[in-house]
Protein backbone atom coordinates (compact mmCIF):
# COMPACT_ATOMS: atom_id res chain seq x y z
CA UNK A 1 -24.78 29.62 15.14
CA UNK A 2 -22.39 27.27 17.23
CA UNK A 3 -19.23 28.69 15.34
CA UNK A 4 -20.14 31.75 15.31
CA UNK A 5 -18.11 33.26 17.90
CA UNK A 6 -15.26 31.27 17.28
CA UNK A 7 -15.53 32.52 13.78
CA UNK A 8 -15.71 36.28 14.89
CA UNK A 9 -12.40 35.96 16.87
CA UNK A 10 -10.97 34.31 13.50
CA UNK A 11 -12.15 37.91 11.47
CA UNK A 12 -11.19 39.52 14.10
CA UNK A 13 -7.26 38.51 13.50
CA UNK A 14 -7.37 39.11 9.79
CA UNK A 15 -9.52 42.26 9.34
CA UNK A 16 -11.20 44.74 11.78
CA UNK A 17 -14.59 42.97 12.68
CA UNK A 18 -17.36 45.74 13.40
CA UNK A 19 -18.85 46.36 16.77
CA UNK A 20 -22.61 45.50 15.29
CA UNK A 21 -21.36 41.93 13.89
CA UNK A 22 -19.88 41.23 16.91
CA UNK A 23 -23.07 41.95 19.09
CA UNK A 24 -25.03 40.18 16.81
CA UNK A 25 -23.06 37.04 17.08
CA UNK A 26 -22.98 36.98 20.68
CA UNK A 27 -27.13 37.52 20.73
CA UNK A 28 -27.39 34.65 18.06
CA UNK A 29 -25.52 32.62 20.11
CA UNK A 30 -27.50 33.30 23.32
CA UNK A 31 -30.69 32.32 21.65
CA UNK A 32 -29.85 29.62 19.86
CA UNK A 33 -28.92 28.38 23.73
CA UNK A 34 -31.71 29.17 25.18
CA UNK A 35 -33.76 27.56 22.32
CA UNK A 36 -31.46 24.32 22.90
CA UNK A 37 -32.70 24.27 26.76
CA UNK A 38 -35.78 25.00 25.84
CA UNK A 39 -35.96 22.32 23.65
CA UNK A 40 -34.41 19.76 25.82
CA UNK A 41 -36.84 20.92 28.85
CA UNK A 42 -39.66 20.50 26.55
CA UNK A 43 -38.26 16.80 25.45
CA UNK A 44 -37.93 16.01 28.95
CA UNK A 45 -41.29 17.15 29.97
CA UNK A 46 -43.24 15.38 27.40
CA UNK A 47 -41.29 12.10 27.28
CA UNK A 48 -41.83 11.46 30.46
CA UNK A 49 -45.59 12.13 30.43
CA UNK A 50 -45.42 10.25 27.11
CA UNK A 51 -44.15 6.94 28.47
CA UNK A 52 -43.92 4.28 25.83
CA UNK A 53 -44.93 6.01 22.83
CA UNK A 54 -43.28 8.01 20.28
CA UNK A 55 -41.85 11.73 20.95
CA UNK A 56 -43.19 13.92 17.60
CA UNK A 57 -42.35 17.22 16.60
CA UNK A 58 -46.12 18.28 17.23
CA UNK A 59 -46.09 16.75 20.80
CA UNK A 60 -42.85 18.78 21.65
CA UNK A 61 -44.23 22.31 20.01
CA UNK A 62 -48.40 21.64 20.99
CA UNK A 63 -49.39 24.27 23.58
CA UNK A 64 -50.23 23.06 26.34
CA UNK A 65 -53.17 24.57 28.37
C-alpha cells in the first residue's frame, strides 16, 4: 500500500494505466494513512494510561466504553 502510487506512475510510463486502478490506489493509500494515525493515536492513548506495563495488541484494539 506504501508503493502503490509510486508504482502507478511507473505503469503509467510503460502502458496506459486505467482510470479505476488509479482511483483505487489513491483510496488504498488514504486508508492505509488514516489507519496508521489511527493506530499511532490509539498507541499514544493507551501507553500513556498504561504506564509501566506492556502495550498488547488487545489493549490497543479493546473498545473502550
Amino acid at each position: 500500500p506504501f508503493t502503490a502510487l509510486m508504482t502507478i506512475g511507473m505503469r503509467n510510463l510503460f502502458t496506459i494505466v486505467p482510470t479505476w486502478q488509479i482511483l483505487v490506489s489513491m483510496s488504498i493509500q488514504i486508508f492505509c494513512a488514516i489507519g496508521a494515525f489511527w493506530l499511532a493515536g490509539r498507541s499514544l492513548r493507551v501507553g500513556m494510561l498504561r504506564y509501566g506495563n506492556r502495550l498488547t495488541w488487545r489493549s490497543l484494539l479493546r473498545v473502550q466504553n
